[in-house]
N, C-alpha and C. Protein backbone atom coordinates (compact mmCIF):
# COMPACT_ATOMS: atom_id res chain seq x y z
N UNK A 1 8.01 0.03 16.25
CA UNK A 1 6.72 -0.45 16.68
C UNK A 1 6.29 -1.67 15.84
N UNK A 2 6.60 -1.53 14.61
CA UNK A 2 6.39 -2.71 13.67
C UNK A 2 7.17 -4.05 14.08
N UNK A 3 7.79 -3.90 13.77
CA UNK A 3 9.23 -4.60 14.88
C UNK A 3 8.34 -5.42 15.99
N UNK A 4 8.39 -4.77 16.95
CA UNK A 4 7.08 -5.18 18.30
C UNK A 4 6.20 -6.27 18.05
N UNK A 5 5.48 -5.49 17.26
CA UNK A 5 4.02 -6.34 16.90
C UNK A 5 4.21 -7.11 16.31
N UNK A 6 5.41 -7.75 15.50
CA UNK A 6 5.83 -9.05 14.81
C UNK A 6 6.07 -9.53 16.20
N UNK A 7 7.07 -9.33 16.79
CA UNK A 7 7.55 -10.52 18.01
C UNK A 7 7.02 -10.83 18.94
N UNK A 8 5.59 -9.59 18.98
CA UNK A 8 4.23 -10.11 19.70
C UNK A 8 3.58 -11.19 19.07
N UNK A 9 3.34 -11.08 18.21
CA UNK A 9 2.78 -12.27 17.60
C UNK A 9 3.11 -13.36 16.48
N UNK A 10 4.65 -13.17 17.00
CA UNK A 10 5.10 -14.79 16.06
C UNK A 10 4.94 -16.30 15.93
N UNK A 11 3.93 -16.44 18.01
CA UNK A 11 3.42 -17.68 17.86
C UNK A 11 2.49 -18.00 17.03
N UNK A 12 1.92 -17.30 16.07
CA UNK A 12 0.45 -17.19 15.21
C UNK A 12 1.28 -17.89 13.85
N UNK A 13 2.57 -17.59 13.40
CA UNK A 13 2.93 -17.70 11.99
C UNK A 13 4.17 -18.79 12.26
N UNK A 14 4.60 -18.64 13.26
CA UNK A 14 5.90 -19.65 13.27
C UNK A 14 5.77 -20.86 13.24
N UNK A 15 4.44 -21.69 13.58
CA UNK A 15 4.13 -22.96 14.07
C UNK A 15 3.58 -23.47 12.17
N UNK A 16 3.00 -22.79 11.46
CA UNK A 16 2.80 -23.17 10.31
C UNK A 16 4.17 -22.71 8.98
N UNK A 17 5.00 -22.35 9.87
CA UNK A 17 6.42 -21.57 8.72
C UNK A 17 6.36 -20.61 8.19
N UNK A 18 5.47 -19.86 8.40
CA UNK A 18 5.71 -18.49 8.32
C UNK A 18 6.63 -17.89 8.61
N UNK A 19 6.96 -16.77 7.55
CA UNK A 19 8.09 -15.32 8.55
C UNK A 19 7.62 -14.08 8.02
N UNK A 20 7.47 -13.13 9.05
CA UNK A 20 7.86 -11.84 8.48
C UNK A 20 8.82 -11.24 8.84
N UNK A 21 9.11 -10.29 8.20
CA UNK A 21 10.89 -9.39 8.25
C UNK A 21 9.83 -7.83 8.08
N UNK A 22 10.51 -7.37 8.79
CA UNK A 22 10.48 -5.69 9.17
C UNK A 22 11.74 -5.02 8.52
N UNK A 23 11.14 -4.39 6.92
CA UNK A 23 12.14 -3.63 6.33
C UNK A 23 11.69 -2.03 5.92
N UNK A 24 12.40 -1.20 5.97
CA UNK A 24 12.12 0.07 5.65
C UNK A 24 11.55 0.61 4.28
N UNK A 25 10.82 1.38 3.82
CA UNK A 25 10.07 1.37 2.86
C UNK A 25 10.11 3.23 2.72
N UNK A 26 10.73 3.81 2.53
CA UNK A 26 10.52 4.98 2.73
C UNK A 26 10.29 6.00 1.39
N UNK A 27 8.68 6.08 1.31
CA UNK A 27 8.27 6.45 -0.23
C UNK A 27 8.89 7.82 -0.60
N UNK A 28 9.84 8.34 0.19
CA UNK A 28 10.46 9.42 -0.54
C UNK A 28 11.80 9.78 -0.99
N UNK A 29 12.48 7.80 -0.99
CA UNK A 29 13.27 7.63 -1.53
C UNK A 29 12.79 7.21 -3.04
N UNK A 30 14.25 7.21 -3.93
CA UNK A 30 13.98 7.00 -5.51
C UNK A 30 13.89 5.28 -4.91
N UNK A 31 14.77 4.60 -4.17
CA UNK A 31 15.23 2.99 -4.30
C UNK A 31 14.95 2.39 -2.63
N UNK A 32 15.51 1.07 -2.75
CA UNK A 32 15.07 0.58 -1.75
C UNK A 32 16.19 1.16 -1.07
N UNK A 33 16.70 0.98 0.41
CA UNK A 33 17.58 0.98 1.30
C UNK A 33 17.94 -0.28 1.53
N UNK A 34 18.98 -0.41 0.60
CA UNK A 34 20.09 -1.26 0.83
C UNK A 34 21.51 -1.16 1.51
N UNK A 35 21.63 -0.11 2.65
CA UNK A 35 22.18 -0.07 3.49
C UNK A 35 23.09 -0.82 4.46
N UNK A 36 23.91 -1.93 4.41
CA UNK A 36 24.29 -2.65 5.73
C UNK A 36 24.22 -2.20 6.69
N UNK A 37 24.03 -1.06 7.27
CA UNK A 37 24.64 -0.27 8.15
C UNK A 37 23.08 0.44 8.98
N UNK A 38 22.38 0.35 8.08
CA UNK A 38 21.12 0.96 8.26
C UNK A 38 20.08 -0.09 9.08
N UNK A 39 19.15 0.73 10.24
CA UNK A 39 18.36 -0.13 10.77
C UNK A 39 17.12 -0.72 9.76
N UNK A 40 16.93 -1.90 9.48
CA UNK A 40 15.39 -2.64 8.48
C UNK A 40 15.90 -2.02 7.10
N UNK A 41 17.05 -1.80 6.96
CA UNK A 41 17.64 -2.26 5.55
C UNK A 41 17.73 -3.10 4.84
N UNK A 42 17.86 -3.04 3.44
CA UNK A 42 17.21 -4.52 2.78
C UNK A 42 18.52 -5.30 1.88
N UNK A 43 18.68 -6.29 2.08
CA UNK A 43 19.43 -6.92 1.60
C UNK A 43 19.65 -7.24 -0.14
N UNK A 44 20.37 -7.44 -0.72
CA UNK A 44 20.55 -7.66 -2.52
C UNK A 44 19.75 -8.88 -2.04
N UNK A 45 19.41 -9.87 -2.03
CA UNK A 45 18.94 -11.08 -1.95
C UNK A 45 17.47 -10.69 -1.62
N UNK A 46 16.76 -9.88 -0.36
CA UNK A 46 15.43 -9.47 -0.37
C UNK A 46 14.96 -8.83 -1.32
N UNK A 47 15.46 -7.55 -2.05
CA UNK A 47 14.89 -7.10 -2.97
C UNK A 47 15.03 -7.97 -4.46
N UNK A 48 15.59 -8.77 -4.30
CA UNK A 48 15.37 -9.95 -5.39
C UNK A 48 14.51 -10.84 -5.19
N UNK A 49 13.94 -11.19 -3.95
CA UNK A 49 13.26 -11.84 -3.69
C UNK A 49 11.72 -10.92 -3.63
N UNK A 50 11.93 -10.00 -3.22
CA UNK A 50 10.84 -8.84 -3.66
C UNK A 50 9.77 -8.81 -5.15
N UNK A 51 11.33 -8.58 -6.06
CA UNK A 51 10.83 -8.93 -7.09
C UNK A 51 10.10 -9.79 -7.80
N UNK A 52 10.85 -11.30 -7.49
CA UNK A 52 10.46 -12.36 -7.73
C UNK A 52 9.34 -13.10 -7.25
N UNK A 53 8.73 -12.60 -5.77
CA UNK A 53 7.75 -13.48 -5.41
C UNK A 53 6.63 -12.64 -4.91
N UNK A 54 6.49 -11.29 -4.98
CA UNK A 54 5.79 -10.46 -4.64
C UNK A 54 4.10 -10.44 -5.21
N UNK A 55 3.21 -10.75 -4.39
CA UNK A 55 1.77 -10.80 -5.45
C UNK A 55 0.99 -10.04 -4.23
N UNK A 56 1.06 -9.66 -3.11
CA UNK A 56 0.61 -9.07 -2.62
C UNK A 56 1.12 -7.84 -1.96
N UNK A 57 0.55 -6.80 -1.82
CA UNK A 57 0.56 -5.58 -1.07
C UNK A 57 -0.56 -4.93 -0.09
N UNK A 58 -0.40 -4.98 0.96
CA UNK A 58 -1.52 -4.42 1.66
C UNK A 58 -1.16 -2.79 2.49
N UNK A 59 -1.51 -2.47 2.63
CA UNK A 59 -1.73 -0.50 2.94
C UNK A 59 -3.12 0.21 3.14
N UNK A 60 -2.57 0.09 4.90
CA UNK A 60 -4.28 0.74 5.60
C UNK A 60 -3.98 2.11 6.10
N UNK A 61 -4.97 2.58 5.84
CA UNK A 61 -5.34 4.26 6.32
C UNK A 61 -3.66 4.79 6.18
N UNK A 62 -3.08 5.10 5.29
CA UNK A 62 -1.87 5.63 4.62
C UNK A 62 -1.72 6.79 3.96
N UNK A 63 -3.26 6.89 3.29
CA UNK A 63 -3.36 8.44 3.16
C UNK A 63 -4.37 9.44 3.54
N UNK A 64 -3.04 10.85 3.87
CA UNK A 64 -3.97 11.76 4.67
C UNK A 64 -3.34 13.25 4.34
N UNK A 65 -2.04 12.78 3.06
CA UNK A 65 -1.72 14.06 3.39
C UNK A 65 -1.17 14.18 1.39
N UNK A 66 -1.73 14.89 0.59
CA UNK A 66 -1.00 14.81 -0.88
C UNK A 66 0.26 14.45 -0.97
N UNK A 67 1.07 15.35 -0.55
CA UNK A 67 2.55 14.95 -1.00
C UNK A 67 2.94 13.50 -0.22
N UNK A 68 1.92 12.99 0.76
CA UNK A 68 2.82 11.82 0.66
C UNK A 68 2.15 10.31 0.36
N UNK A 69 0.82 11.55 -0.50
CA UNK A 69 -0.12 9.82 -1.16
C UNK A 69 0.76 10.00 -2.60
N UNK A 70 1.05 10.94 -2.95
CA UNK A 70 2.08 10.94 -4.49
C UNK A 70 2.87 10.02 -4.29
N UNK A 71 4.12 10.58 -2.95
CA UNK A 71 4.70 9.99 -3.05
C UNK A 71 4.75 7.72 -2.44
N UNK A 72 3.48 7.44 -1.78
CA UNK A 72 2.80 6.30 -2.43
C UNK A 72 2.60 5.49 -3.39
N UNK A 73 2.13 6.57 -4.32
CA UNK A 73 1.47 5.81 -5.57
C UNK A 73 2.95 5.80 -6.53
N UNK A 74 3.96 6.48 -6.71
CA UNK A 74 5.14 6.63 -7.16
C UNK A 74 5.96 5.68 -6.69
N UNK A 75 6.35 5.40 -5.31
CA UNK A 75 6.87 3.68 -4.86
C UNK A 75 5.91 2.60 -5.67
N UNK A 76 4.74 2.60 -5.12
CA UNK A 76 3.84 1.24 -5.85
C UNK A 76 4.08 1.29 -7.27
N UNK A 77 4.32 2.33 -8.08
CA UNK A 77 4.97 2.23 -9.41
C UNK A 77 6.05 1.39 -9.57
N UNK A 78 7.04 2.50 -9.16
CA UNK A 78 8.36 1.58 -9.05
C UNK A 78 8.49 0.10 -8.82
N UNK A 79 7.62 -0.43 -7.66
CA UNK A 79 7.61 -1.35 -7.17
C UNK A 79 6.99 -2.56 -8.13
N UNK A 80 5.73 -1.78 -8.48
CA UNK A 80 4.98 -2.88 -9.69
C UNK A 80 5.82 -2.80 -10.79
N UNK A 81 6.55 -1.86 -11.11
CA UNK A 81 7.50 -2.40 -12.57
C UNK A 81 8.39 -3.22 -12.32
N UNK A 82 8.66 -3.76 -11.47
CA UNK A 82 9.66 -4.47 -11.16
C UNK A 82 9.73 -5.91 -10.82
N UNK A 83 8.14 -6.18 -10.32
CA UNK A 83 7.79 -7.76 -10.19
C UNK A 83 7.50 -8.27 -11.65
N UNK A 84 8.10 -9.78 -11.13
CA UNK A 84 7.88 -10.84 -12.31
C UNK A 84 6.75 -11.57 -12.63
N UNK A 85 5.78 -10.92 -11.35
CA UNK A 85 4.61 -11.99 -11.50
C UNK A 85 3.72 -10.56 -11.10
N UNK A 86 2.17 -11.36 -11.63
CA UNK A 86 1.28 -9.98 -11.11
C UNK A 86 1.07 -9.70 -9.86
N UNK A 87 0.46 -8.75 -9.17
CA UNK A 87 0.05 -8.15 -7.76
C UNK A 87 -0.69 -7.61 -7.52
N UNK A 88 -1.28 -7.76 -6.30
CA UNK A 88 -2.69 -7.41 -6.20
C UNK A 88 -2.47 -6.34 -4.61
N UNK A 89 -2.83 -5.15 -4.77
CA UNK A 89 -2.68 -4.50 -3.56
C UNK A 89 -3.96 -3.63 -3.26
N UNK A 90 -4.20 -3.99 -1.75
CA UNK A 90 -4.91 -3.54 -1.26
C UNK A 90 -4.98 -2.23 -0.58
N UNK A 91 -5.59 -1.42 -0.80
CA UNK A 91 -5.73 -0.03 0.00
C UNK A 91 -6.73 0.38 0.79
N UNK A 92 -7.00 0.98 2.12
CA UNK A 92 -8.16 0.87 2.80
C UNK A 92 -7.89 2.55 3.26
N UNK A 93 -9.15 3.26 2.94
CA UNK A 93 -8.99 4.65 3.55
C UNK A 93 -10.44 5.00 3.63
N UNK A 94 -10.04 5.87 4.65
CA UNK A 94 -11.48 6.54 5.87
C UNK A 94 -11.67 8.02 4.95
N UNK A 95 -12.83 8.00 4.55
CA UNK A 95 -13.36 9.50 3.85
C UNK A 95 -13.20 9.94 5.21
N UNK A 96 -11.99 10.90 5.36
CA UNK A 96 -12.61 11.86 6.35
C UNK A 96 -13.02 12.97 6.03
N UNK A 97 -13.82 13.07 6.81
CA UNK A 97 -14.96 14.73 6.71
C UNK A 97 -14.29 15.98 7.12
N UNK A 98 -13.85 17.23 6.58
CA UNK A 98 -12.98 18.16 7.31
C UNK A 98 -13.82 19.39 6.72
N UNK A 99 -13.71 20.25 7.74
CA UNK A 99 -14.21 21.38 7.57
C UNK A 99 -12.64 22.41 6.94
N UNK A 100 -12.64 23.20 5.67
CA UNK A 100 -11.56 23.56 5.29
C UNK A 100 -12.32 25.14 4.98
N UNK A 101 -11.10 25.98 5.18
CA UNK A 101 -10.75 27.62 4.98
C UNK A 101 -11.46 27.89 3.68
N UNK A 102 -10.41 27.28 2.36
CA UNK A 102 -10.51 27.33 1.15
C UNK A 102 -12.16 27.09 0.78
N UNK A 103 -12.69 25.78 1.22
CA UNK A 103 -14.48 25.66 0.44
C UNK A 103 -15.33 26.48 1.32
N UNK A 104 -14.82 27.15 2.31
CA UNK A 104 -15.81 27.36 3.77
C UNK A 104 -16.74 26.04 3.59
N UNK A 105 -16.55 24.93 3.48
CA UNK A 105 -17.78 23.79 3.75
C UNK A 105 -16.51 22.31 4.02
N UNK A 106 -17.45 21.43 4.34
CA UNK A 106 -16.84 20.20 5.01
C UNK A 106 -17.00 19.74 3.40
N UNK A 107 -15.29 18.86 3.52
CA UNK A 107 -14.84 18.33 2.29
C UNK A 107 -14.12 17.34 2.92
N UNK A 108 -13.46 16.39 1.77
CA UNK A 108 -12.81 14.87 1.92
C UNK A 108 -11.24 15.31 1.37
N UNK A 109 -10.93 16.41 1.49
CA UNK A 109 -9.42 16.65 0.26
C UNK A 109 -8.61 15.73 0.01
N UNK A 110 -8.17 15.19 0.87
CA UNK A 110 -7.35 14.09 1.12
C UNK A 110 -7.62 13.05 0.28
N UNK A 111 -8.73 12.72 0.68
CA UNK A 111 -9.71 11.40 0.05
C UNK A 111 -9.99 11.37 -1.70
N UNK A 112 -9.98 12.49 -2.27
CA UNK A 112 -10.52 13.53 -3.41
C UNK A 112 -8.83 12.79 -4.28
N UNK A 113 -7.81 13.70 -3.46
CA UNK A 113 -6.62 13.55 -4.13
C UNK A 113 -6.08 12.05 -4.28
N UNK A 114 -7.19 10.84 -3.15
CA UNK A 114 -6.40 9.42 -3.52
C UNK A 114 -6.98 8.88 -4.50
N UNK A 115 -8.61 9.15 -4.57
CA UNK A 115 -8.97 8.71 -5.83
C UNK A 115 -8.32 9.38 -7.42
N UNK A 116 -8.30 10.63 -7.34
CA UNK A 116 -7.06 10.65 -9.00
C UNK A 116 -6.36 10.62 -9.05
N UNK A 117 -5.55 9.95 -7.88
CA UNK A 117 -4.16 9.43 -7.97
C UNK A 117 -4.29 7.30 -8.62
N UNK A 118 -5.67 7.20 -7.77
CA UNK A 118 -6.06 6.08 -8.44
C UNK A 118 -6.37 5.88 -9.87
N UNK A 119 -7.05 6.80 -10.16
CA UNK A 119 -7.63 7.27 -11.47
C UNK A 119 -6.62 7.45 -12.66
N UNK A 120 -5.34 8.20 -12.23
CA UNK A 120 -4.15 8.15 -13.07
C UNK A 120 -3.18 6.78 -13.50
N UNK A 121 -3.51 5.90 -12.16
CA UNK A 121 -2.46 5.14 -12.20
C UNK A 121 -3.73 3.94 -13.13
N UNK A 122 -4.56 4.04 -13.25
CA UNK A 122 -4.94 2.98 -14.04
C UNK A 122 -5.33 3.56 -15.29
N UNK A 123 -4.84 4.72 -15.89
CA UNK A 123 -4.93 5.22 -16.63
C UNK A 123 -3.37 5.58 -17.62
N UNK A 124 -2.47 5.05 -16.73
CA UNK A 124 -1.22 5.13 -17.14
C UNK A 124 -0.83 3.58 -18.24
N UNK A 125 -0.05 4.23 -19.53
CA UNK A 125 -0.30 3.04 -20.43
C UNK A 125 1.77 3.46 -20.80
N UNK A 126 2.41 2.88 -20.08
CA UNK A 126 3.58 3.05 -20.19
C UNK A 126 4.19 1.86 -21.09
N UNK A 127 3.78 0.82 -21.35
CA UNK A 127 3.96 -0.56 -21.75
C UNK A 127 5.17 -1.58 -20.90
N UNK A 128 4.51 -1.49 -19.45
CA UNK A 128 5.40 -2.38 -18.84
C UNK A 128 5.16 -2.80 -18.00
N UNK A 129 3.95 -2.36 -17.61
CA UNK A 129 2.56 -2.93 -16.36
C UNK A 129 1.28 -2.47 -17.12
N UNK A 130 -0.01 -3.18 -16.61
CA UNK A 130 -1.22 -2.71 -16.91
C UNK A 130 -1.44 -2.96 -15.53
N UNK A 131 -2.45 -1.38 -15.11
CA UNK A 131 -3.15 -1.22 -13.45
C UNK A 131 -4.51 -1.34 -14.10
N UNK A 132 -5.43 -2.30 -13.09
CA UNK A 132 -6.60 -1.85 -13.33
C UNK A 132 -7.04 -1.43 -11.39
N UNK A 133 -7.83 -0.68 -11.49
CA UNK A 133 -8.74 -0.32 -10.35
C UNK A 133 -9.80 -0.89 -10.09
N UNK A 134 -10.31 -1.18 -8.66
CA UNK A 134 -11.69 -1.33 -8.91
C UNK A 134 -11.72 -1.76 -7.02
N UNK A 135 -13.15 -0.97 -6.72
CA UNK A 135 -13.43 -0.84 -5.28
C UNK A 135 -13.91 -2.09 -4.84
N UNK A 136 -13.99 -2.37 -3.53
CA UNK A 136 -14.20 -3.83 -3.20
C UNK A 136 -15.16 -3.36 -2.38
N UNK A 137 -16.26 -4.23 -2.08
CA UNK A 137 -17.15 -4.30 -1.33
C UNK A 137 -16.72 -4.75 -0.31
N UNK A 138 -17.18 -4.10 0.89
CA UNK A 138 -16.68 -5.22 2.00
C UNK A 138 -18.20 -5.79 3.06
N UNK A 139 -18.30 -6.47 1.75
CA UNK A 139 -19.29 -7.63 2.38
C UNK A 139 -18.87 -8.88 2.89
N UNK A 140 -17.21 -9.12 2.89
CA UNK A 140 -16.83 -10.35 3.33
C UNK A 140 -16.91 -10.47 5.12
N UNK A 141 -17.04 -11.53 5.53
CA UNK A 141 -16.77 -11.58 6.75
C UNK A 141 -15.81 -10.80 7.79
N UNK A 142 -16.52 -10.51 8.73
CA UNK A 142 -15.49 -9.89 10.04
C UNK A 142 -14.48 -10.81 10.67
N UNK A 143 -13.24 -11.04 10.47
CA UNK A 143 -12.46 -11.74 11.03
C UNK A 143 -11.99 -11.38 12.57
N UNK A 144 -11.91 -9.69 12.49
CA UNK A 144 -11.16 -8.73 13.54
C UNK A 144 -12.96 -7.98 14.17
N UNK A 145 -12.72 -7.56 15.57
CA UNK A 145 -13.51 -6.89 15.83
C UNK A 145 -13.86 -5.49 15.86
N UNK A 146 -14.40 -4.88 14.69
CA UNK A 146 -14.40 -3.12 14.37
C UNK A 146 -15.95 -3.05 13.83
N UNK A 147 -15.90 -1.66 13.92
CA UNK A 147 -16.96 -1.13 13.77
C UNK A 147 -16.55 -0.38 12.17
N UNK A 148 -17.57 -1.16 10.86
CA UNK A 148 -17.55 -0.92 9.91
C UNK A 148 -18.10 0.44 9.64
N UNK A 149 -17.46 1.16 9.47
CA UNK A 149 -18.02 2.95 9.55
C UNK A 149 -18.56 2.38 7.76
N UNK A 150 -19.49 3.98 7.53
CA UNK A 150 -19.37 3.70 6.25
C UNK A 150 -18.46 4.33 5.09
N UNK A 151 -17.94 5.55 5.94
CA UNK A 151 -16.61 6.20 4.85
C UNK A 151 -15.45 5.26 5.27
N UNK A 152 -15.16 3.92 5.45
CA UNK A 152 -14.61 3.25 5.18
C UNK A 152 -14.41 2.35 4.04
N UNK A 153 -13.62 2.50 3.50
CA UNK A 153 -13.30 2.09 1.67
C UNK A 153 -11.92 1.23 1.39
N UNK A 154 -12.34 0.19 1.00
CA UNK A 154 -11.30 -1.03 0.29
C UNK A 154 -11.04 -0.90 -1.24
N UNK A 155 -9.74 -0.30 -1.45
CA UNK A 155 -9.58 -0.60 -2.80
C UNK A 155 -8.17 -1.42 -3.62
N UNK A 156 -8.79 -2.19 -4.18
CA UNK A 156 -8.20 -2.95 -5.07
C UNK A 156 -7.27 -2.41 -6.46
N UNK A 157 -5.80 -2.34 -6.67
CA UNK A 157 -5.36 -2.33 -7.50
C UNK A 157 -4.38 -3.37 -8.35
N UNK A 158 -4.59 -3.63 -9.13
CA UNK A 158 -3.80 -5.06 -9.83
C UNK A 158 -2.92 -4.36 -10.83
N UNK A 159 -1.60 -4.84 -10.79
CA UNK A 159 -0.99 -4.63 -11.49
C UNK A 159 -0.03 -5.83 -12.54
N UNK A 160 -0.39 -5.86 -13.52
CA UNK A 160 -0.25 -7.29 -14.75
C UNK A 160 1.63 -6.82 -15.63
N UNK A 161 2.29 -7.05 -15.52
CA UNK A 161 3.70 -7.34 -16.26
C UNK A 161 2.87 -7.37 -17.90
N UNK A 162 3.46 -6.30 -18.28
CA UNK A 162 3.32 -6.63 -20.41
C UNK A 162 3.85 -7.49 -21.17
């Protein structure tokens, strides 16, 4: 589907030199998929280039479920130890409201578990990145047409090379 929606809209990026590439990312591997053989496998030359020129990350509504916002924040580790330059990644998630067994009352669990997963990772002092956190307002302009709920949340994590 990703795939798709690039070749839907490559007249938008091609005319100024743009490219994007559709590669597999699968946070519950240890490494990238460097596969030949594999579909959106990544080449020795992309993940060098990964490394080397990487300053942004963006990731919308991604988490909804613990084991696989861990396993999230555990790639973006990996991933930030590994660039040469700093990075700035964006995260966007919907407080959702759920009525659960365990509180008998409407809770955010999901939502609960991304913030101290946030909370850890800028709290982590390994000496080989520094994360800082910090929520973004989204008072900037509407580019796209949506309806700004208000448990809708932008957050900002930077990650700095030691």
């Amino acid at each position: 589907m990703c795939q798709k929606n690039v070749m839907l809209n490559r007249h938008l990026m091609e005319p100024a030199g743009g490219e994007v590439r559709v590669r597999l990312l699968d946070w519950l591997r240890h490494d990238l998929c460097t596969d030949a053989d594999a579909e959106f496998g990544w080449t020795e030359d992309e993940v060098a280039d990964l490394h080397d020129n990487t300053t942004i990350i963006i990731a919308a509504d991604v988490c909804y479920d613990d084991d696989l916002t861990d396993a999230l924040f555990r790639t973006l580790y990996r991933i930030c130890n590994n660039l040469r330059l700093p990075c700035t990644t964006y995260l966007s998630i919907e407080k959702r409201l759920n009525f659960t067994l365990r509180h008998m009352d409407i809770s955010c669990e999901a939502y609960n578990h991304f913030r101290h997963c946030l909370c850890e990772m800028q709290e982590l002092r390994d000496g080989r990145t520094c994360f800082t956190v910090e929520q973004v307002t989204p008072s900037f302009p509407q580019c796209l047409l949506y309806e700004r709920i208000e448990q809708l949340e932008l957050w900002k994590v930077t990650a700095v090379p030691v």
